[in-house]
N, C-alpha and C. Protein backbone atom coordinates (compact mmCIF):
# COMPACT_ATOMS: atom_id res chain seq x y z
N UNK A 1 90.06 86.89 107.65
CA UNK A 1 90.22 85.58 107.05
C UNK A 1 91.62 85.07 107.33
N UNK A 2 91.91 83.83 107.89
CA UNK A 2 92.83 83.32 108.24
C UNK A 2 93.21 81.97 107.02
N UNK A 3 94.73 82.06 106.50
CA UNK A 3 95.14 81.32 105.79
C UNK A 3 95.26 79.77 106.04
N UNK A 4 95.47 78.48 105.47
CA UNK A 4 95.26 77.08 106.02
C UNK A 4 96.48 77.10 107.25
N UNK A 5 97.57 77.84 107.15
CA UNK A 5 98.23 77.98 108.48
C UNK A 5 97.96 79.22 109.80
N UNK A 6 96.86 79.24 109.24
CA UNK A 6 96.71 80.21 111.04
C UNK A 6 97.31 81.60 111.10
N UNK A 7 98.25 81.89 109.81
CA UNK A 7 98.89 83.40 110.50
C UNK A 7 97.93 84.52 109.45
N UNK A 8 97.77 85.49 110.04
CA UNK A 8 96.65 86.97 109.44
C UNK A 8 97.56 86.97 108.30
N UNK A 9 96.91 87.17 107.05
CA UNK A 9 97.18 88.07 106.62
C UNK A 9 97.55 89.66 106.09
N UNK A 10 98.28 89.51 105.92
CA UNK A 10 99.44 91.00 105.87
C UNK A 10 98.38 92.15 104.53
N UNK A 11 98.27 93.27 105.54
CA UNK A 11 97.49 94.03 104.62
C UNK A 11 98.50 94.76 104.39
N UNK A 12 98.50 95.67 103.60
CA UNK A 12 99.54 96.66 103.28
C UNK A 12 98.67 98.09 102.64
N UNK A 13 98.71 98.98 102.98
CA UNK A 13 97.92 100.43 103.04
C UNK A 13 99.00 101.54 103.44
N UNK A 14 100.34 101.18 103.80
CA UNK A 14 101.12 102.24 104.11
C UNK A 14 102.13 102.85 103.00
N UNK A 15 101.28 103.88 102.27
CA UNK A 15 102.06 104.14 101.27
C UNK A 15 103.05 105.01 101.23
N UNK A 16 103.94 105.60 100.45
CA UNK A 16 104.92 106.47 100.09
C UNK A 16 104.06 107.90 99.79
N UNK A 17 104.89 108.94 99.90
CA UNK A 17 104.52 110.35 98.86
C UNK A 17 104.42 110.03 97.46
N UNK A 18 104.90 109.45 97.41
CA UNK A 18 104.95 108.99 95.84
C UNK A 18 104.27 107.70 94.85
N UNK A 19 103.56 107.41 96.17
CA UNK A 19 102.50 106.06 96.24
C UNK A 19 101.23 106.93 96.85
N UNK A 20 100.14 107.63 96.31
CA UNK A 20 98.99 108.22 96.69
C UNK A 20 98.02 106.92 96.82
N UNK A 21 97.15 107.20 97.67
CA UNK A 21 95.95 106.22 97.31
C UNK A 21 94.40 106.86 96.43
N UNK A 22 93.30 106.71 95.99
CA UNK A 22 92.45 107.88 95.47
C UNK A 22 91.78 108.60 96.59
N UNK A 23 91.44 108.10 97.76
CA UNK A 23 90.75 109.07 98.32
C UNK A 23 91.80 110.00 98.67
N UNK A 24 93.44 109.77 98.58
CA UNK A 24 94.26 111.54 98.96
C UNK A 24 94.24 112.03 97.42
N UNK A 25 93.84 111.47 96.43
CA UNK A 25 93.83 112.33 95.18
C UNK A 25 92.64 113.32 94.98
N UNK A 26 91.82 112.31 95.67
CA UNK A 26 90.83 112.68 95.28
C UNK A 26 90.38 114.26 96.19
N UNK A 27 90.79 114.04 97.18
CA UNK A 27 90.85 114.42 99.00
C UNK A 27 91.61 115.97 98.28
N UNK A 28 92.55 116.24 97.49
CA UNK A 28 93.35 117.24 96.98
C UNK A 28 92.51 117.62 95.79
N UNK A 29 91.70 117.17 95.13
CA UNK A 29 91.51 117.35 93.53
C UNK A 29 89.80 118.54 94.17
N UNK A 30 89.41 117.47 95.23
CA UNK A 30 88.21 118.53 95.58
C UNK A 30 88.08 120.10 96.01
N UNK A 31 89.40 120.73 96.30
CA UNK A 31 89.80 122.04 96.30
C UNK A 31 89.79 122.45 95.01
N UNK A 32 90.33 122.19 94.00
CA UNK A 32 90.68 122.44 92.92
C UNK A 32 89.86 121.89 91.61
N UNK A 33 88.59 122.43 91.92
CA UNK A 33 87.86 121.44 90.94
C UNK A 33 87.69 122.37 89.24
N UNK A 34 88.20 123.14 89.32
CA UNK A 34 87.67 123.97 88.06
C UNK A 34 89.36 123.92 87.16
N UNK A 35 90.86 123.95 88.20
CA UNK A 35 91.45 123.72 87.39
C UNK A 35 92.08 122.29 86.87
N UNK A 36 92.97 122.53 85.82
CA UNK A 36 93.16 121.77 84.77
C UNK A 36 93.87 121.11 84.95
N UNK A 37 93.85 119.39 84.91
CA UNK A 37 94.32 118.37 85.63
C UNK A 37 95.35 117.37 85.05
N UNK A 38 96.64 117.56 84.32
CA UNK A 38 97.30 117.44 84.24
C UNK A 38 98.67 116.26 84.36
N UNK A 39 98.14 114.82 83.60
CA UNK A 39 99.03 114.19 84.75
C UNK A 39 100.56 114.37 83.74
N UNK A 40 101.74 113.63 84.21
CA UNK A 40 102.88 113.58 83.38
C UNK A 40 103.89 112.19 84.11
N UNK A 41 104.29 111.49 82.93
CA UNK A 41 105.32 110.64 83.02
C UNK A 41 106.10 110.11 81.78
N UNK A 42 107.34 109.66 81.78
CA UNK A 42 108.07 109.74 81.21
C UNK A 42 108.56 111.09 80.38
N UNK A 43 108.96 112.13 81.70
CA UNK A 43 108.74 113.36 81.41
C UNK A 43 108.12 114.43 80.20
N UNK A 44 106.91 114.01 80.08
CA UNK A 44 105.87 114.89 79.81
C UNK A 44 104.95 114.35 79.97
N UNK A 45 104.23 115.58 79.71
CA UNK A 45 102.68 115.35 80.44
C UNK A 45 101.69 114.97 79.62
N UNK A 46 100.48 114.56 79.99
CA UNK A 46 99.74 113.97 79.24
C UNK A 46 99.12 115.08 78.34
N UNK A 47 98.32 114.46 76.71
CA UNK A 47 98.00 115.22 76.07
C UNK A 47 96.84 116.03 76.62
N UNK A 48 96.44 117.25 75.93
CA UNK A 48 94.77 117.21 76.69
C UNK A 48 93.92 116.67 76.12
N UNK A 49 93.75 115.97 75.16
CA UNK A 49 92.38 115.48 75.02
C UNK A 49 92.45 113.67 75.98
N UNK A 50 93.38 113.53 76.64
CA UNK A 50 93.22 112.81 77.25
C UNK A 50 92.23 111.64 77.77
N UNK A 51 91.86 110.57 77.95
CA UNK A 51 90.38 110.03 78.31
C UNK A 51 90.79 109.12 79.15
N UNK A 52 90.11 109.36 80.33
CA UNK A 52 89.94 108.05 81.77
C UNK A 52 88.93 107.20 80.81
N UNK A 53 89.79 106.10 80.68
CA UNK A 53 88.81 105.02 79.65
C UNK A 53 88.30 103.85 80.71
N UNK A 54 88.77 103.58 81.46
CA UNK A 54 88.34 102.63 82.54
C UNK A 54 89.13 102.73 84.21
N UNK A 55 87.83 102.22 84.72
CA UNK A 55 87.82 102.31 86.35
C UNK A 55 87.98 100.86 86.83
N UNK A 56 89.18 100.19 87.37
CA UNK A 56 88.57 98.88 87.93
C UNK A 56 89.25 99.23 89.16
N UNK A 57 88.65 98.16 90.17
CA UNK A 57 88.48 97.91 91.42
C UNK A 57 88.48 96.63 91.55
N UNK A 58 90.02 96.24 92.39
CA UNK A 58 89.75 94.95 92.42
C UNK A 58 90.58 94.18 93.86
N UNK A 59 90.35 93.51 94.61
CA UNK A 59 91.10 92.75 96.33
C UNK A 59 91.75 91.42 95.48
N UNK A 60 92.86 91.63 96.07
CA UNK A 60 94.08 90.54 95.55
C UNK A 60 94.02 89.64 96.80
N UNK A 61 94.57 88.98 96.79
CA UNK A 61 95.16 87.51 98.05
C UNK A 61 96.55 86.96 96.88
N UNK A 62 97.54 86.62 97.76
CA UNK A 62 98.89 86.36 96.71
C UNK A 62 99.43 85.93 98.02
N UNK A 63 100.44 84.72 97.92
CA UNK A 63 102.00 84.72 98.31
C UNK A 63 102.89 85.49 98.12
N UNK A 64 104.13 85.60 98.80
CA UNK A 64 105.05 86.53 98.17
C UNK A 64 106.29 85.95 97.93
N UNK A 65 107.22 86.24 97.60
CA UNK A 65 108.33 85.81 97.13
C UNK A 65 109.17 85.04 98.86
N UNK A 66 108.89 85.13 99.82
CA UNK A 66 108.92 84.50 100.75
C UNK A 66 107.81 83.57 101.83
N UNK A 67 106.48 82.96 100.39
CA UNK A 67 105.98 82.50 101.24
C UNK A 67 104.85 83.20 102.28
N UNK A 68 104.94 84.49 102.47
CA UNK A 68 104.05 84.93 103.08
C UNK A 68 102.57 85.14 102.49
N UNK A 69 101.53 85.37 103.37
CA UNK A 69 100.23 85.42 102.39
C UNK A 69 100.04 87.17 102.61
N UNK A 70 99.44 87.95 101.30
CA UNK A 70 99.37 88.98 101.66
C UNK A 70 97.86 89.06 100.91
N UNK A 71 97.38 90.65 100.87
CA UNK A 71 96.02 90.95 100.53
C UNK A 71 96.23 92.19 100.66
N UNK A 72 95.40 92.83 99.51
CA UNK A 72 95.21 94.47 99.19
C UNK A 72 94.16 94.67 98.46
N UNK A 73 94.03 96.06 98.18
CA UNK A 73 92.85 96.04 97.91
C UNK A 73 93.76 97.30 96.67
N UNK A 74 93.03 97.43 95.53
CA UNK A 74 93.91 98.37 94.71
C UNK A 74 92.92 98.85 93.51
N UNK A 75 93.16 99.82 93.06
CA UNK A 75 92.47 100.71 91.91
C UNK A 75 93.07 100.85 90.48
N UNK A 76 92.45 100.44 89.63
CA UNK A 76 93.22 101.03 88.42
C UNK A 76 92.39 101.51 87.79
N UNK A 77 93.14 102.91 87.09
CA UNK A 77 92.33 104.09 85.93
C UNK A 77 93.30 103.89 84.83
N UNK A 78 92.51 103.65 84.10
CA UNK A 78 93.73 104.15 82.60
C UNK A 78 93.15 104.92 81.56
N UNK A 79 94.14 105.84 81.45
CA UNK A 79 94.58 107.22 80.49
C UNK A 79 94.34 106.31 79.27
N UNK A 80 93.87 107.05 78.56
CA UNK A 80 94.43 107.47 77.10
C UNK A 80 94.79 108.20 76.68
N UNK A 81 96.34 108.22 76.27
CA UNK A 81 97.04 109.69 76.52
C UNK A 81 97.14 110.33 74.58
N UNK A 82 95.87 110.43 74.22
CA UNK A 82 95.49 111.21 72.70
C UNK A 82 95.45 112.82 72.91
N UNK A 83 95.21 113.30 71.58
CA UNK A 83 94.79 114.49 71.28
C UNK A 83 93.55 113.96 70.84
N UNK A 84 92.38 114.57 71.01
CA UNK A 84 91.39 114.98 69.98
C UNK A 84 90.51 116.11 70.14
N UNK A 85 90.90 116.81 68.66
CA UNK A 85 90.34 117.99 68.42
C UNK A 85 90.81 119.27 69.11
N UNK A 86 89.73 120.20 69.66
CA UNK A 86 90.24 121.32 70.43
C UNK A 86 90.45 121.46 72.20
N UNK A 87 90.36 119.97 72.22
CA UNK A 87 90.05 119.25 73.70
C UNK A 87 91.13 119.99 74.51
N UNK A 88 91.11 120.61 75.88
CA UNK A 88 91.99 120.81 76.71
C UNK A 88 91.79 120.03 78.18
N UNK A 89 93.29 120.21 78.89
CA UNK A 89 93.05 118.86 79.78
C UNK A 89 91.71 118.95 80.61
N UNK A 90 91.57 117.73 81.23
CA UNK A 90 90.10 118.11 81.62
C UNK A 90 90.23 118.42 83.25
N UNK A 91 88.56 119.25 83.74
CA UNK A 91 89.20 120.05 84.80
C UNK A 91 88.76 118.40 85.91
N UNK A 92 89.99 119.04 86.85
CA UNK A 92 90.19 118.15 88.61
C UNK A 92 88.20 117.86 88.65
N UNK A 93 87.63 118.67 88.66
CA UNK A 93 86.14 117.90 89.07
C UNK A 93 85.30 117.05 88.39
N UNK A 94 86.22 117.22 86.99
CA UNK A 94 85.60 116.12 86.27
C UNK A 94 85.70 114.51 86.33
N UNK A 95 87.28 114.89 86.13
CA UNK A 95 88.29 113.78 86.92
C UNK A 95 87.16 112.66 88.25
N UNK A 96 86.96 114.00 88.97
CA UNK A 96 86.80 113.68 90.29
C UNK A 96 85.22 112.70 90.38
N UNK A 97 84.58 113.36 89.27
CA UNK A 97 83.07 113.37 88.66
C UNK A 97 83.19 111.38 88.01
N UNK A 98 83.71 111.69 87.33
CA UNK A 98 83.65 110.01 86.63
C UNK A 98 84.45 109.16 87.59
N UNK A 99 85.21 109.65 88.73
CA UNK A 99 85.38 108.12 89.48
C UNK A 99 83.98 108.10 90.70
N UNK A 100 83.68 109.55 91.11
CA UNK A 100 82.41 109.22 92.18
C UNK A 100 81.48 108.43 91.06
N UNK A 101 81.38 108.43 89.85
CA UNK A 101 79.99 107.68 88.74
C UNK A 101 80.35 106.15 89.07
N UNK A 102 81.89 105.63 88.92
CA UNK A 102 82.08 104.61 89.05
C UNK A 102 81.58 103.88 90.61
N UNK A 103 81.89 105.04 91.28
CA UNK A 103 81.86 104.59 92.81
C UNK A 103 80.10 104.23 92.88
N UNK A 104 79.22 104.45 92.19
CA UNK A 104 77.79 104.12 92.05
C UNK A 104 77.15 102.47 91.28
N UNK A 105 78.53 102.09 91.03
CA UNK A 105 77.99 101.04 90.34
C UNK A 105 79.39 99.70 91.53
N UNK A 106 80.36 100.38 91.46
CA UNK A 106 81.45 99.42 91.93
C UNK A 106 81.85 100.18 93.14
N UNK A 107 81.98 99.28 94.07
CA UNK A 107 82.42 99.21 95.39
C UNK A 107 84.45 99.84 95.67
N UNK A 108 84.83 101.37 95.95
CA UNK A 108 85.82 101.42 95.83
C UNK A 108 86.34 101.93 97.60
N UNK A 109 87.46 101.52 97.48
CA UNK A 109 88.32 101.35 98.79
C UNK A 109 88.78 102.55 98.40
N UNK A 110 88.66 103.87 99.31
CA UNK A 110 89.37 104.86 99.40
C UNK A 110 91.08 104.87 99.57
N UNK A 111 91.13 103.64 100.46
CA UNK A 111 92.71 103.61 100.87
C UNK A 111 93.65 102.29 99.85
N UNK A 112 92.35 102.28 98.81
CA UNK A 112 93.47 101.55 98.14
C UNK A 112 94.69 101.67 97.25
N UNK A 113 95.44 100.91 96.66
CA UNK A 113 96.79 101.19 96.42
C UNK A 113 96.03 101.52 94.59
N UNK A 114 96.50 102.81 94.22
CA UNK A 114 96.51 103.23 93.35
C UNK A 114 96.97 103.14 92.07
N UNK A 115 96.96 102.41 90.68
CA UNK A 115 97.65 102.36 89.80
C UNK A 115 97.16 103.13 88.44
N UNK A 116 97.78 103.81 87.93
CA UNK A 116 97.40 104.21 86.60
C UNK A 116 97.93 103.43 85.76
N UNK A 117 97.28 103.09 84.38
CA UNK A 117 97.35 102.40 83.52
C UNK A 117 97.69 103.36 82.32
N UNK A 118 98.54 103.47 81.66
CA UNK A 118 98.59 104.89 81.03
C UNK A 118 99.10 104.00 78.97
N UNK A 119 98.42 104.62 77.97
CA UNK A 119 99.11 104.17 77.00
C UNK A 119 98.55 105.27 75.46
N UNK A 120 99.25 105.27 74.80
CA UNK A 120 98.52 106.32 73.67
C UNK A 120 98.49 105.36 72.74
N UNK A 121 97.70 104.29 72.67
CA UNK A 121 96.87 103.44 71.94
C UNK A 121 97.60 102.83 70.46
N UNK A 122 99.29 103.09 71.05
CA UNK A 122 100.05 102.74 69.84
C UNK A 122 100.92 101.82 71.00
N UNK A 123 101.54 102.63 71.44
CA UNK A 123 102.84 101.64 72.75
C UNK A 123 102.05 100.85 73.53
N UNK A 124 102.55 99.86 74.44
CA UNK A 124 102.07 98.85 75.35
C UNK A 124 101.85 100.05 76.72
N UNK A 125 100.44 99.71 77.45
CA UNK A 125 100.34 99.85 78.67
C UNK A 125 101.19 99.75 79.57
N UNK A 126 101.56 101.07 80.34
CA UNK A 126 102.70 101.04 81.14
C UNK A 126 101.85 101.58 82.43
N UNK A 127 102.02 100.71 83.42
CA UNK A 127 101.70 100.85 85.10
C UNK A 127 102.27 102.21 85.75
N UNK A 128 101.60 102.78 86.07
CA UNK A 128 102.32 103.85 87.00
C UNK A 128 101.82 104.19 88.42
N UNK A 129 102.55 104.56 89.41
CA UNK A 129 102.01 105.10 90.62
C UNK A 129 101.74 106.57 90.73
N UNK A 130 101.52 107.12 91.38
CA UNK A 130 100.76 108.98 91.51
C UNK A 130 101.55 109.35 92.97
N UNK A 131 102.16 110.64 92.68
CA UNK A 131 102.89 111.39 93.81
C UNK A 131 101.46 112.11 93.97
N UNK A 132 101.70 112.62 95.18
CA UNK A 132 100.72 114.13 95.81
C UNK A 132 101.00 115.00 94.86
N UNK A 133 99.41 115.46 94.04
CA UNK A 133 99.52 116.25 93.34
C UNK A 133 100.25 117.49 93.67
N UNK A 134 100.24 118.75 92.71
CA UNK A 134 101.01 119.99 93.27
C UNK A 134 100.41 121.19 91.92
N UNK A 135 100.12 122.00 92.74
CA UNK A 135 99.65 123.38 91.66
C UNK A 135 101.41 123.56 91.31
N UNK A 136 100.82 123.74 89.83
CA UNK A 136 101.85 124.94 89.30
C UNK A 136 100.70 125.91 88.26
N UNK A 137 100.83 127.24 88.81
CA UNK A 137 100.66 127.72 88.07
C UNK A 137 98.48 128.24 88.08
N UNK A 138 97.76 127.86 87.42
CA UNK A 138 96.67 127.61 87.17
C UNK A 138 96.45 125.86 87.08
N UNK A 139 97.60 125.21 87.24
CA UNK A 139 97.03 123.62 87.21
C UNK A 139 97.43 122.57 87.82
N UNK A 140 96.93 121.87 88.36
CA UNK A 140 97.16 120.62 89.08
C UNK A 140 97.76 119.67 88.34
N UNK A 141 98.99 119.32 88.51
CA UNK A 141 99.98 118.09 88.37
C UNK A 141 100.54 117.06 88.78
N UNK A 142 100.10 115.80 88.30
CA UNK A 142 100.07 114.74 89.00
C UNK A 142 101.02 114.28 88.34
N UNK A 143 102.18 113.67 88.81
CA UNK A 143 103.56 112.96 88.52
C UNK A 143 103.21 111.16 88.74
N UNK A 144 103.29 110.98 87.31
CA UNK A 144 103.52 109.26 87.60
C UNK A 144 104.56 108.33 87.10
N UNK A 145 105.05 107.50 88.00
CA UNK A 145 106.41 107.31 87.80
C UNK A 145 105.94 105.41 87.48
N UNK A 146 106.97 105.06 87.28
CA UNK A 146 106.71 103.58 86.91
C UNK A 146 106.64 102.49 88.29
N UNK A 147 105.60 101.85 87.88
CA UNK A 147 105.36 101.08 89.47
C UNK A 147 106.34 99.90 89.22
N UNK A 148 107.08 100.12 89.94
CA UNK A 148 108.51 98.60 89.97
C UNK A 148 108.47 97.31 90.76
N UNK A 149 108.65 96.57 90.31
CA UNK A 149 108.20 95.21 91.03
C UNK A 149 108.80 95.11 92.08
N UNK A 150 108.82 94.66 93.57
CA UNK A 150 109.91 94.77 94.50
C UNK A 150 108.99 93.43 95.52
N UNK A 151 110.30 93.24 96.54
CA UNK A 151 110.16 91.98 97.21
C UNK A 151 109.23 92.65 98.56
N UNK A 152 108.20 92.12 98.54
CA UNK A 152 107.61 92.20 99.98
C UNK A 152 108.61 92.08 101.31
N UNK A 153 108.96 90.83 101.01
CA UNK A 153 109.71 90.48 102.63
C UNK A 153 110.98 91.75 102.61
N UNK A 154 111.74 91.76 101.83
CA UNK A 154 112.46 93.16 101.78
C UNK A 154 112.04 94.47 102.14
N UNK A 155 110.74 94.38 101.06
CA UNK A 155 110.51 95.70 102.09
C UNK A 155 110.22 96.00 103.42
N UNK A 156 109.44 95.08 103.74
CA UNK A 156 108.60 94.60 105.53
C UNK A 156 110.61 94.96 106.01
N UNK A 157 111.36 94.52 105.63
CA UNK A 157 112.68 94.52 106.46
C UNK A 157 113.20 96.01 106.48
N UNK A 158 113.00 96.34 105.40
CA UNK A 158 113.48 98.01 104.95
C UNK A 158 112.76 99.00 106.23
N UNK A 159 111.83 98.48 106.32
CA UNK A 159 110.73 99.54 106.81
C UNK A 159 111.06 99.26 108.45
N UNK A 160 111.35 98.00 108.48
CA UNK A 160 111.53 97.97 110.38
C UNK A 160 112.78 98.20 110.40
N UNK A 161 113.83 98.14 109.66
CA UNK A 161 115.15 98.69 110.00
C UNK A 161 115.22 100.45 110.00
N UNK A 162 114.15 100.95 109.38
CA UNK A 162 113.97 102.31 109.25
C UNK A 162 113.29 102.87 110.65
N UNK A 163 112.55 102.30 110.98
CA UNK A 163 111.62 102.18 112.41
C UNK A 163 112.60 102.64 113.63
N UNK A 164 113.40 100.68 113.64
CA UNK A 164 114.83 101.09 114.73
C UNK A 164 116.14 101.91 114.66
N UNK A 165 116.22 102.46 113.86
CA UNK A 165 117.10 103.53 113.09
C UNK A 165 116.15 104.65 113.88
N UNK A 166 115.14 105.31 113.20
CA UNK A 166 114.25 105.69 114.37
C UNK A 166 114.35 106.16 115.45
N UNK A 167 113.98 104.72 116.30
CA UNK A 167 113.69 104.90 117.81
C UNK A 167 115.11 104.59 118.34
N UNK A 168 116.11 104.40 117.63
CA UNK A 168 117.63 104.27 118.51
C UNK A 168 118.20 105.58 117.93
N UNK A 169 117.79 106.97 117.34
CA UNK A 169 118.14 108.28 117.50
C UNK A 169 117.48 109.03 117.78
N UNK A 170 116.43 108.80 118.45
CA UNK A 170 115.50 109.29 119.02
C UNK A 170 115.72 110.33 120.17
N UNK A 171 114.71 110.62 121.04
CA UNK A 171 114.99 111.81 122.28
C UNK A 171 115.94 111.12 123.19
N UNK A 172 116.47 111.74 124.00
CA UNK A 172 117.76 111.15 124.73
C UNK A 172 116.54 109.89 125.96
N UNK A 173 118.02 109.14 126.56
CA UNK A 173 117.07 108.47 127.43
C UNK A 173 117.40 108.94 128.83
N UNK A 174 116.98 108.57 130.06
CA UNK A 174 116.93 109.09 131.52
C UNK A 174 117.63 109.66 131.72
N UNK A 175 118.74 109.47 131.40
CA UNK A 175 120.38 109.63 131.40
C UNK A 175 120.85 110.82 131.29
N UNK A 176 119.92 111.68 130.35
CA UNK A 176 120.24 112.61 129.42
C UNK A 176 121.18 112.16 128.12
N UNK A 177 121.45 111.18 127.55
CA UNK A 177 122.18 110.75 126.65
C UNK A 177 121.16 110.38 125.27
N UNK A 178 121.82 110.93 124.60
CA UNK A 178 120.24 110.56 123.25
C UNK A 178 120.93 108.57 123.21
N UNK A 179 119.86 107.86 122.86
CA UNK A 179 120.02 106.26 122.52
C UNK A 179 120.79 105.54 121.87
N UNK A 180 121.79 106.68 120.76
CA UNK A 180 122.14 106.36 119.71
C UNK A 180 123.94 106.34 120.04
N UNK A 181 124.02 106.93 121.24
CA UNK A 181 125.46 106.80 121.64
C UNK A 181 125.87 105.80 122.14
């Protein structure tokens, strides 16, 4: 789909370690389906009686702070980060179990941009992103940190100055001289 001026819109799918999408959560959680799934932010971790209370799935179209048109496609789960009863956290396949249920009714983008919605039903809903999980121990731990608002066109700049940074220290050229001298 082309905008009333003719230029593509800008997808964005290239995430961070620290920006997962669900199919790499999910892609990690399927090894590990029996243990105990663990997420944590604002350093600690969630309670266990925990509850994935909702699944949405939803494709954005937006301007950005320079005018550009962009489009993504993105996921949100949100925690309820309670105790109840003798509940312990629940295991990775369960996890894994109620988003394939969702995936039966709603249409989900494996590579989409991931958000947890996290709140213990007293404080305001706080946004978070998901690092690559990591065993410790007997359990899978998922780190979520706060998703921060940031400038598109900045980053698009961050990322190609990181690129030519890159390819100007790169392998030497004909010369035998690496590029960067």
């Amino acid at each position: 789909m082309l905008p009333p001026d003719n230029r593509e819109i800008a997808s964005s799918t290239d995430f961070q370690s620290d920006d997962i999408s669900i199919g790499e959560l999910l892609s990690f959680l399927a090894e590990h389906k029996e243990k105990p799934l663990v997420f944590s932010y604002d350093g600690r971790s969630v309670k266990p009686g925990y509850h994935v209370t909702e699944v949405k799935a939803g494709s954005f179209a937006a301007l950005d702070c320079g005018a550009n048109p962009e489009s993504w496609t993105e996921l949100f789960i949100q925690l309820w980060d309670v105790n109840e009863g003798e509940r312990t956290h629940m295991p990775a396949g369960k996890f894994s179990a109620i988003i394939r249920k969702v995936s039966e009714q709603v249409a989900l983008d494996p590579t989409a941009k991931l958000t947890f919605e996290v709140s213990d039903g007293i404080a305001p809903m706080q946004l978070h992103k998901a690092s690559m999980p990591l065993i410790r121990g007997s359990e899978v731990h998922v780190s979520l940190s706060a998703r921060a608002a940031s400038c598109k066109p900045r980053d698009r700049w961050l990322v190609e100055q990181a690129k030519a940074t890159a390819a100007c220290c790169g392998p030497a050229k004909g010369d035998g001289q690496p590029c960067c001298n």
